[in-house]
PDB file of N, CA and C in Angstrom:
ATOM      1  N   UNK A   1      10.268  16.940   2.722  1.00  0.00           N
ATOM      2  CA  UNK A   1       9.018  16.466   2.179  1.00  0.00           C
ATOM      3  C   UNK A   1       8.843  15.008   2.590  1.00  0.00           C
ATOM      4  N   UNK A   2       7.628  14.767   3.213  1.00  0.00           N
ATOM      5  CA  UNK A   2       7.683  12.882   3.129  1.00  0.00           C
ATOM      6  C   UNK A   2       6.176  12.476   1.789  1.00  0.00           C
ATOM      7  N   UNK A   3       6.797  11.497   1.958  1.00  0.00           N
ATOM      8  CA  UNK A   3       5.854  10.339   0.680  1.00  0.00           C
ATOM      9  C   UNK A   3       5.599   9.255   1.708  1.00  0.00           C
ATOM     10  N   UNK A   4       4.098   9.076   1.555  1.00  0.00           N
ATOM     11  CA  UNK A   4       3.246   8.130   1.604  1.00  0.00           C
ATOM     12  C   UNK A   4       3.444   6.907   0.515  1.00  0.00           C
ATOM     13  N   UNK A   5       3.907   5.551   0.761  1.00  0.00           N
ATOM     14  CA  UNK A   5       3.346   4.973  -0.507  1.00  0.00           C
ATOM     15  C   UNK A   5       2.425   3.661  -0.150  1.00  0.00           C
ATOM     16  N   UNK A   6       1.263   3.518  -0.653  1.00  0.00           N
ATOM     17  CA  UNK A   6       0.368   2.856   0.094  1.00  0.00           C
ATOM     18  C   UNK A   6       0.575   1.484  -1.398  1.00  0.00           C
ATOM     19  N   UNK A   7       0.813   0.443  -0.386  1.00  0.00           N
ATOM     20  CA  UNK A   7       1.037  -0.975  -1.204  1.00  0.00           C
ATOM     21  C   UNK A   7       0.252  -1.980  -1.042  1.00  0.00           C
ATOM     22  N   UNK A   8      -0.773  -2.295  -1.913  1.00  0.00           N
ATOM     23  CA  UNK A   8      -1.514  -3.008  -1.929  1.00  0.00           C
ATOM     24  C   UNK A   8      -1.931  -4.262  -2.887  1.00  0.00           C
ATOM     25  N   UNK A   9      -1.934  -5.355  -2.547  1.00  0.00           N
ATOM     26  CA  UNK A   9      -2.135  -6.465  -4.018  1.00  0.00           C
ATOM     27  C   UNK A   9      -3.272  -6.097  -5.012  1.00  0.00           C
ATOM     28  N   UNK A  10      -2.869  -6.627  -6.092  1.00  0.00           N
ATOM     29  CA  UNK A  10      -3.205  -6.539  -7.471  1.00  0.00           C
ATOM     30  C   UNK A  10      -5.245  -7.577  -7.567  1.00  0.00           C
ATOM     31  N   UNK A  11      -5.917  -6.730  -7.661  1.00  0.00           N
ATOM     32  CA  UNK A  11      -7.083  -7.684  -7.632  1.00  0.00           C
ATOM     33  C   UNK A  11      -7.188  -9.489  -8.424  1.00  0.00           C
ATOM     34  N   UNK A  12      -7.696 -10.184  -7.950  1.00  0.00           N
ATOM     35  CA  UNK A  12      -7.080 -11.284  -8.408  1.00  0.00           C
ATOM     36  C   UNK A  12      -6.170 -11.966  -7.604  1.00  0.00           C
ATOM     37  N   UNK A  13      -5.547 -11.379  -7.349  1.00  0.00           N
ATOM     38  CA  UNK A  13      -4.158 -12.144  -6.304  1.00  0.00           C
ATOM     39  C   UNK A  13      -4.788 -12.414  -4.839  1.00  0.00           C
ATOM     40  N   UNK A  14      -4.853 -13.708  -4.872  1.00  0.00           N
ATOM     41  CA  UNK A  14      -5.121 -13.719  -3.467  1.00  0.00           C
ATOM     42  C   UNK A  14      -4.381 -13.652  -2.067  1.00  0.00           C
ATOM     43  N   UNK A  15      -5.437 -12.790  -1.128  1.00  0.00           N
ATOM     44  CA  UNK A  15      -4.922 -12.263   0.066  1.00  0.00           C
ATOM     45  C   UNK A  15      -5.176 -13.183   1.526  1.00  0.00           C
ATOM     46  N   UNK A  16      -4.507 -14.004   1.386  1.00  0.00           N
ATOM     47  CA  UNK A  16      -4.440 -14.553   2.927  1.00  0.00           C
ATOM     48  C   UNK A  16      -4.954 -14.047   4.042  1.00  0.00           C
ATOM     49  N   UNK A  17      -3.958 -12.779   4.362  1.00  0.00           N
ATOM     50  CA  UNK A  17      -4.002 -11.959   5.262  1.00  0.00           C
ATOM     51  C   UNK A  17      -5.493 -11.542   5.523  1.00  0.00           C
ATOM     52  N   UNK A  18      -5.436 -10.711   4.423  1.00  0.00           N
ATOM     53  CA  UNK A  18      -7.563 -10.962   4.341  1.00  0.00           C
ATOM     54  C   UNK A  18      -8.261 -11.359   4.474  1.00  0.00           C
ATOM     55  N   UNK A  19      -7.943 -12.702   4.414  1.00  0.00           N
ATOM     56  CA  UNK A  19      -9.133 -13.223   4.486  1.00  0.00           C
ATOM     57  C   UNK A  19      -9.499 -13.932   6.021  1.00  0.00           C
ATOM     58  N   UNK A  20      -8.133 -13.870   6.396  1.00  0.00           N
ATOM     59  CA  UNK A  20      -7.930 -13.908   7.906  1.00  0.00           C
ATOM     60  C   UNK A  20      -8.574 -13.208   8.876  1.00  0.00           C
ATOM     61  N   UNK A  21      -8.523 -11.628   8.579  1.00  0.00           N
ATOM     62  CA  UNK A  21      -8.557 -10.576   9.024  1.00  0.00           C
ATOM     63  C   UNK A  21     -10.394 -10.637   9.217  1.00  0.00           C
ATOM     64  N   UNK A  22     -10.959 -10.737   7.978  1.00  0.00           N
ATOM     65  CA  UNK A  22     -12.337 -10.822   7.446  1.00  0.00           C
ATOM     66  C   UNK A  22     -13.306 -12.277   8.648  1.00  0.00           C
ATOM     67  N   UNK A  23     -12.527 -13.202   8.664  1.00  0.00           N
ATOM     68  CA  UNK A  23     -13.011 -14.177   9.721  1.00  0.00           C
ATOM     69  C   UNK A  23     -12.898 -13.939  11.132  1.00  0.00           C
ATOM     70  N   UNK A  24     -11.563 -12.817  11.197  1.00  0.00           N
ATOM     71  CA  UNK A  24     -11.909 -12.704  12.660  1.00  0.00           C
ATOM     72  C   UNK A  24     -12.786 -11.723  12.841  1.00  0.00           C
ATOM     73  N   UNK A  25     -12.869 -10.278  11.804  1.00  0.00           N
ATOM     74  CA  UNK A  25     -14.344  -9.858  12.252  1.00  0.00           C
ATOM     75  C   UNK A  25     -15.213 -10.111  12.151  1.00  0.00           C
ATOM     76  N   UNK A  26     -15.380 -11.340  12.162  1.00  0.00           N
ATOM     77  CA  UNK A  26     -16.786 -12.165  11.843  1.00  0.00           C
ATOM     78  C   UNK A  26     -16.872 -12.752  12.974  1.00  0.00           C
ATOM     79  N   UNK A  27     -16.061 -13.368  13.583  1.00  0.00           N
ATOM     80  CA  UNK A  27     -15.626 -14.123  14.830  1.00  0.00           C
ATOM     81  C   UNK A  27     -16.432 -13.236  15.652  1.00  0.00           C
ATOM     82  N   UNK A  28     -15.790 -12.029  15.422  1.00  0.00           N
ATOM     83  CA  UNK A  28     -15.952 -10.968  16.906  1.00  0.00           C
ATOM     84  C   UNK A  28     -17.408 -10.187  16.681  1.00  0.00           C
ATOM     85  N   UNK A  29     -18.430 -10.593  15.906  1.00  0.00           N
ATOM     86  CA  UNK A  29     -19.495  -9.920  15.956  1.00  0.00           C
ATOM     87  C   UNK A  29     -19.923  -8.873  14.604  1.00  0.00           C
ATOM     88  N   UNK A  30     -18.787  -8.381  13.689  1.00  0.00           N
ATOM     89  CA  UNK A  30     -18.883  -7.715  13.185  1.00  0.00           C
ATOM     90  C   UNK A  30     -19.283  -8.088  11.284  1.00  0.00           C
ATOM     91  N   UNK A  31     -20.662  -7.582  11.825  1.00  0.00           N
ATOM     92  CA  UNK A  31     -20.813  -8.817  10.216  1.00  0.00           C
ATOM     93  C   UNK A  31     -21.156  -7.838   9.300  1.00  0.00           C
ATOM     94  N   UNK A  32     -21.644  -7.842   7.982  1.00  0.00           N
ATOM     95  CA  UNK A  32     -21.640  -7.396   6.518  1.00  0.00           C
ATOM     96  C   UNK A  32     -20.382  -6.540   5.536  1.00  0.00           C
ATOM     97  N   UNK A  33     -19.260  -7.263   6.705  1.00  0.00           N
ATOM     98  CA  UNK A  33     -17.560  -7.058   6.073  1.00  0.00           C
ATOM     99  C   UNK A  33     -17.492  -8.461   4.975  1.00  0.00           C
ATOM    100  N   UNK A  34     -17.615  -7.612   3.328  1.00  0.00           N
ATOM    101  CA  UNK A  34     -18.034  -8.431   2.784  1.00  0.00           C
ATOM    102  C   UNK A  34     -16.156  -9.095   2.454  1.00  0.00           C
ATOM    103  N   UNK A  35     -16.060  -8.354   2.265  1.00  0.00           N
ATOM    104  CA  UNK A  35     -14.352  -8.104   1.970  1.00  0.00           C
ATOM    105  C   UNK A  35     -13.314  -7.696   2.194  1.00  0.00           C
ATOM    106  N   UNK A  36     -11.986  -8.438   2.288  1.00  0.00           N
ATOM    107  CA  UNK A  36     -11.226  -7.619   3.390  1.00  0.00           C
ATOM    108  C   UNK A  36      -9.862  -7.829   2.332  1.00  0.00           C
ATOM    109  N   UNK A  37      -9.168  -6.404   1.687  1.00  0.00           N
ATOM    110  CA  UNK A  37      -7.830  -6.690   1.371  1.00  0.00           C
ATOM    111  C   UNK A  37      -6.668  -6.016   2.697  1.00  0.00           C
ATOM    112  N   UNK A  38      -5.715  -6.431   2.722  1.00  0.00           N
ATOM    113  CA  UNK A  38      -4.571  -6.184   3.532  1.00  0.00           C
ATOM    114  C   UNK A  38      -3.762  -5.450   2.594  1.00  0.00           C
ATOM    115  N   UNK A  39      -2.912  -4.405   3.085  1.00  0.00           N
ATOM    116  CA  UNK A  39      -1.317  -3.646   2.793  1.00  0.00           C
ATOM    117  C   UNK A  39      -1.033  -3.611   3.297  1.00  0.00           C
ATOM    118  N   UNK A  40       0.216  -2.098   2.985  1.00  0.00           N
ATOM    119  CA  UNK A  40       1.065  -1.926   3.629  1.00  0.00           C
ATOM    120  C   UNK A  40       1.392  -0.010   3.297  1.00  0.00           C
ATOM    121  N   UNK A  41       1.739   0.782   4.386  1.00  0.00           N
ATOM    122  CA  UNK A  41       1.834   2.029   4.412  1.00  0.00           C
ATOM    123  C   UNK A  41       3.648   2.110   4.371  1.00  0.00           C
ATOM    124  N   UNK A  42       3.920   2.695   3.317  1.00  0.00           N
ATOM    125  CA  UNK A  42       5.950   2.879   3.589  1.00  0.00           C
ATOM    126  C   UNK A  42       5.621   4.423   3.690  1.00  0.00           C
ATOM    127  N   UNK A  43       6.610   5.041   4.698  1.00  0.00           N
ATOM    128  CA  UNK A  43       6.562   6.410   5.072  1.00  0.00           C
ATOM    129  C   UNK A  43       8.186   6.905   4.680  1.00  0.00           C
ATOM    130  N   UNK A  44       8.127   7.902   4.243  1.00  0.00           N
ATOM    131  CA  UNK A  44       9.506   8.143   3.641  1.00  0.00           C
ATOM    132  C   UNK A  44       9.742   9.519   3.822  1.00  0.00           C
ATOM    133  N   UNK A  45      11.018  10.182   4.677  1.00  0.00           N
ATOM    134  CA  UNK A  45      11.321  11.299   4.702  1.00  0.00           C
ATOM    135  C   UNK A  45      12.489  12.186   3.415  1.00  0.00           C
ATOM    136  N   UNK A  46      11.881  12.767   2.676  1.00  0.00           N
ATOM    137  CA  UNK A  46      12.576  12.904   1.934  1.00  0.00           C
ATOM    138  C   UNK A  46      13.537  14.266   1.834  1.00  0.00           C
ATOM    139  N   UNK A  47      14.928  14.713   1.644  1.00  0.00           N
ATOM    140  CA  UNK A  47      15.470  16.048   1.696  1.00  0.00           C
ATOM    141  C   UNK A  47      14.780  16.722   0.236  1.00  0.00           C
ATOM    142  N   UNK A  48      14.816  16.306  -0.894  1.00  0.00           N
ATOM    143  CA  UNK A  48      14.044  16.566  -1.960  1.00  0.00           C
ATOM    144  C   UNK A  48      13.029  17.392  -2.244  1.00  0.00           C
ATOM    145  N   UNK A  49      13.223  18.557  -2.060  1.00  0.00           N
ATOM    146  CA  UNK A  49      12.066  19.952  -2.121  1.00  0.00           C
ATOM    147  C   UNK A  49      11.414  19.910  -3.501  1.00  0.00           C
ATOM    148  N   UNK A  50      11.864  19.517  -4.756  1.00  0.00           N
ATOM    149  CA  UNK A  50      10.605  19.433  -5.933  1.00  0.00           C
ATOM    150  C   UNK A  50       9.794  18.319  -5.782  1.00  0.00           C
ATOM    151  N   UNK A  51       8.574  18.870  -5.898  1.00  0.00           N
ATOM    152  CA  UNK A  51       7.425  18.046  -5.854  1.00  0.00           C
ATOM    153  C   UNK A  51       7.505  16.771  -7.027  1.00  0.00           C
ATOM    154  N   UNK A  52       8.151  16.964  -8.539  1.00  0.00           N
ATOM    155  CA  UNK A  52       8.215  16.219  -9.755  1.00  0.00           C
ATOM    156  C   UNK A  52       9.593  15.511  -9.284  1.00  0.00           C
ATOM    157  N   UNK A  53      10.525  15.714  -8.975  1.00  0.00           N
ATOM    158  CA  UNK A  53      11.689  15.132  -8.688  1.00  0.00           C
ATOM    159  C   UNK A  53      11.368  14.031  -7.482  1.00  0.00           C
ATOM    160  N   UNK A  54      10.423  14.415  -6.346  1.00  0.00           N
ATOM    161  CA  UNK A  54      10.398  13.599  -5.370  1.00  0.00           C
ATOM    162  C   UNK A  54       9.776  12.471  -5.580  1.00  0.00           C
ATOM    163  N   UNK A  55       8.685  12.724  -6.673  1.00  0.00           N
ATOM    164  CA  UNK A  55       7.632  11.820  -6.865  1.00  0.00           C
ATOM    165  C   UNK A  55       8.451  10.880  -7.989  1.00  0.00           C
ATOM    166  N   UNK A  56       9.158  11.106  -8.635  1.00  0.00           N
ATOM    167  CA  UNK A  56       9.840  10.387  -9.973  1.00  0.00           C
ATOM    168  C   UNK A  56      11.022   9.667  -8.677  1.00  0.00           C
ATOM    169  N   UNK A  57      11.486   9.706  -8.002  1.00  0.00           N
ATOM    170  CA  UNK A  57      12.359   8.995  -7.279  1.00  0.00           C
ATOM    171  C   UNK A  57      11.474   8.253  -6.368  1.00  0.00           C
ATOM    172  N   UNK A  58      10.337   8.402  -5.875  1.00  0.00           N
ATOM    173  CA  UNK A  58       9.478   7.356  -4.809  1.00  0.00           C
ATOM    174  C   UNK A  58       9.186   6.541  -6.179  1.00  0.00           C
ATOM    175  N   UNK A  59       9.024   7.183  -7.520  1.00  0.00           N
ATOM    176  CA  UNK A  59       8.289   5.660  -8.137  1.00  0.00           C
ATOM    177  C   UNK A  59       9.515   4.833  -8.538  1.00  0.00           C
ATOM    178  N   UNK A  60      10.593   5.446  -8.786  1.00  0.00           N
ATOM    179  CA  UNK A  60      11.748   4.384  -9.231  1.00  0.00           C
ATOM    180  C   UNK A  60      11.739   3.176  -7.821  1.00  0.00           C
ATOM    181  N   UNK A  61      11.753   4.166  -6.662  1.00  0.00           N
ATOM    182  CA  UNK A  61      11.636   2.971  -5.255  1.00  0.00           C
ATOM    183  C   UNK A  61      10.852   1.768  -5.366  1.00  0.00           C
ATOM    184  N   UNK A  62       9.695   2.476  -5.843  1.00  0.00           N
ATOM    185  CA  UNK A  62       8.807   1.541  -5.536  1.00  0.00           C
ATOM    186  C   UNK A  62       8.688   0.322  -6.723  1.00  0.00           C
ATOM    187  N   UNK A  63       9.220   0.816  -7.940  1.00  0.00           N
ATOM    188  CA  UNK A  63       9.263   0.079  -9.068  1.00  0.00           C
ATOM    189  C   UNK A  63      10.753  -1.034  -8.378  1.00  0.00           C
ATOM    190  N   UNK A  64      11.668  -0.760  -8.195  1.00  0.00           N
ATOM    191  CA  UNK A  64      12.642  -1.464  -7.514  1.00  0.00           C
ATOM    192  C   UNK A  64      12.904  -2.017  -6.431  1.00  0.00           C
ATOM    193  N   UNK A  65      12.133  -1.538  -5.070  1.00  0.00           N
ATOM    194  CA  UNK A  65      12.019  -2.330  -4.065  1.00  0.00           C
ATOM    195  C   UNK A  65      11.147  -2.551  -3.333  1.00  0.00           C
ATOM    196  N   UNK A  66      10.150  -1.044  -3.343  1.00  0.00           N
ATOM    197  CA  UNK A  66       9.105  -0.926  -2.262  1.00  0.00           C
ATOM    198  C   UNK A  66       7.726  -1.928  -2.171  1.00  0.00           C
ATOM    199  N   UNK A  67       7.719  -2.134  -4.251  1.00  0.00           N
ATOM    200  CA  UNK A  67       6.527  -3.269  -4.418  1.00  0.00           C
ATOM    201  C   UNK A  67       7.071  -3.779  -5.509  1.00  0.00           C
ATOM    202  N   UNK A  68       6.025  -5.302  -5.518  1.00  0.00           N
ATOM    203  CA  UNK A  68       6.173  -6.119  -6.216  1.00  0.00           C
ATOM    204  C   UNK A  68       5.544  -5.877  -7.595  1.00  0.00           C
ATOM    205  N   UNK A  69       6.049  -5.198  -8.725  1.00  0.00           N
ATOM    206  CA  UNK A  69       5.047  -4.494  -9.406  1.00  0.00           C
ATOM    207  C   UNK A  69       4.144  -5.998  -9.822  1.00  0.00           C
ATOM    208  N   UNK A  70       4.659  -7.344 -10.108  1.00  0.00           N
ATOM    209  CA  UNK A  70       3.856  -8.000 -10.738  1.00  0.00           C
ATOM    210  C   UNK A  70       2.418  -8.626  -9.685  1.00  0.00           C
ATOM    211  N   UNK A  71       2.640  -8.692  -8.867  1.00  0.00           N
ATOM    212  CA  UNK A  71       1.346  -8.843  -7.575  1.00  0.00           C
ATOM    213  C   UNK A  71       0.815  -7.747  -7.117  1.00  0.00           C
ATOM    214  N   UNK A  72       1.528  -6.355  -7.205  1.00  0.00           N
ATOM    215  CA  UNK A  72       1.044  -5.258  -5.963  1.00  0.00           C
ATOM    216  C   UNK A  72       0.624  -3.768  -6.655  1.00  0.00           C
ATOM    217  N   UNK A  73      -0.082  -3.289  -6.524  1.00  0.00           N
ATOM    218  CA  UNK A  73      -0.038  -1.959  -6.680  1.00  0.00           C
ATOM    219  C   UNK A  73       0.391  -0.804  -5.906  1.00  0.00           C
ATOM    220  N   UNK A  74       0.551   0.191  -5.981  1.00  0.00           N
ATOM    221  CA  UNK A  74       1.067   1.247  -5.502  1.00  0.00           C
ATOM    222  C   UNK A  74       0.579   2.720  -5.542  1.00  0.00           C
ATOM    223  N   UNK A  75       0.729   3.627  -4.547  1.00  0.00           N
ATOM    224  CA  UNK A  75       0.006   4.763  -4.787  1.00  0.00           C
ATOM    225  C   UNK A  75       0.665   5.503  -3.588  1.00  0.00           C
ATOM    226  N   UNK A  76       0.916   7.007  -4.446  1.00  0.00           N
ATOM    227  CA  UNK A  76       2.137   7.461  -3.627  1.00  0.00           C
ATOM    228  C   UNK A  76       1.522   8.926  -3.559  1.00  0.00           C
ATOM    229  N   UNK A  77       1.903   9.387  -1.998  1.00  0.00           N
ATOM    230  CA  UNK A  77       1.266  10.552  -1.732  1.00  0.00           C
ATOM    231  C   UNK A  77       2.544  11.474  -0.918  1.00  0.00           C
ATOM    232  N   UNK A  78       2.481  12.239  -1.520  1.00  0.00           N
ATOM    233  CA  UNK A  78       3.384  13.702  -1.205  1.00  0.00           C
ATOM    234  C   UNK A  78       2.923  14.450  -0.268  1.00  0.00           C
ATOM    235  N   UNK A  79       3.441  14.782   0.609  1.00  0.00           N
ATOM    236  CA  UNK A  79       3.273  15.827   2.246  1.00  0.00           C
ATOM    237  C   UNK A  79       4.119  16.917   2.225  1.00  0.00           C
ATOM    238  N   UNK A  80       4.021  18.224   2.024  1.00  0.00           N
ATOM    239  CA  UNK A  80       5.350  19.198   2.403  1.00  0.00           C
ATOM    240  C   UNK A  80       5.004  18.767   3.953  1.00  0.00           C
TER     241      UNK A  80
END
């Protein structure tokens, strides 16, 4: 099974990266990008065939290393 876990900052927290990202498509022509947040995609192959078991071990990950729970959010997607 793999897990998707898509990591993204907490609204409020400001995004650098973004706002970076947001000036250069502005730079390059591309305008009414009102807003731009940045993440991050973690891809995870898992041996773990229950769907409840796999998902309760990606969130312990992610609660422990994958994100920052106090800046980031998280959102985790299951693939057979």
């Amino acid at each position: 099974m793999k897990a998707r876990v898509h990591v993204t900052l907490k609204n409020g927290v400001l995004d650098p990266q973004g706002k970076a990202i947001q000036h250069a498509l502005s730079a390059l022509g591309f305008a009414g990008v009102e807003d731009v947040r940045q993440g991050k995609v973690i891809e995870l192959e898992l041996t773990e065939a229950d769907e409840a078991r796999a998902r309760a071990a990606v969130e312990e990950m992610c609660k422990k290393l994958l994100a920052n729970t106090v800046i980031e959010n998280y959102a985790i997607d299951l693939v057979r």
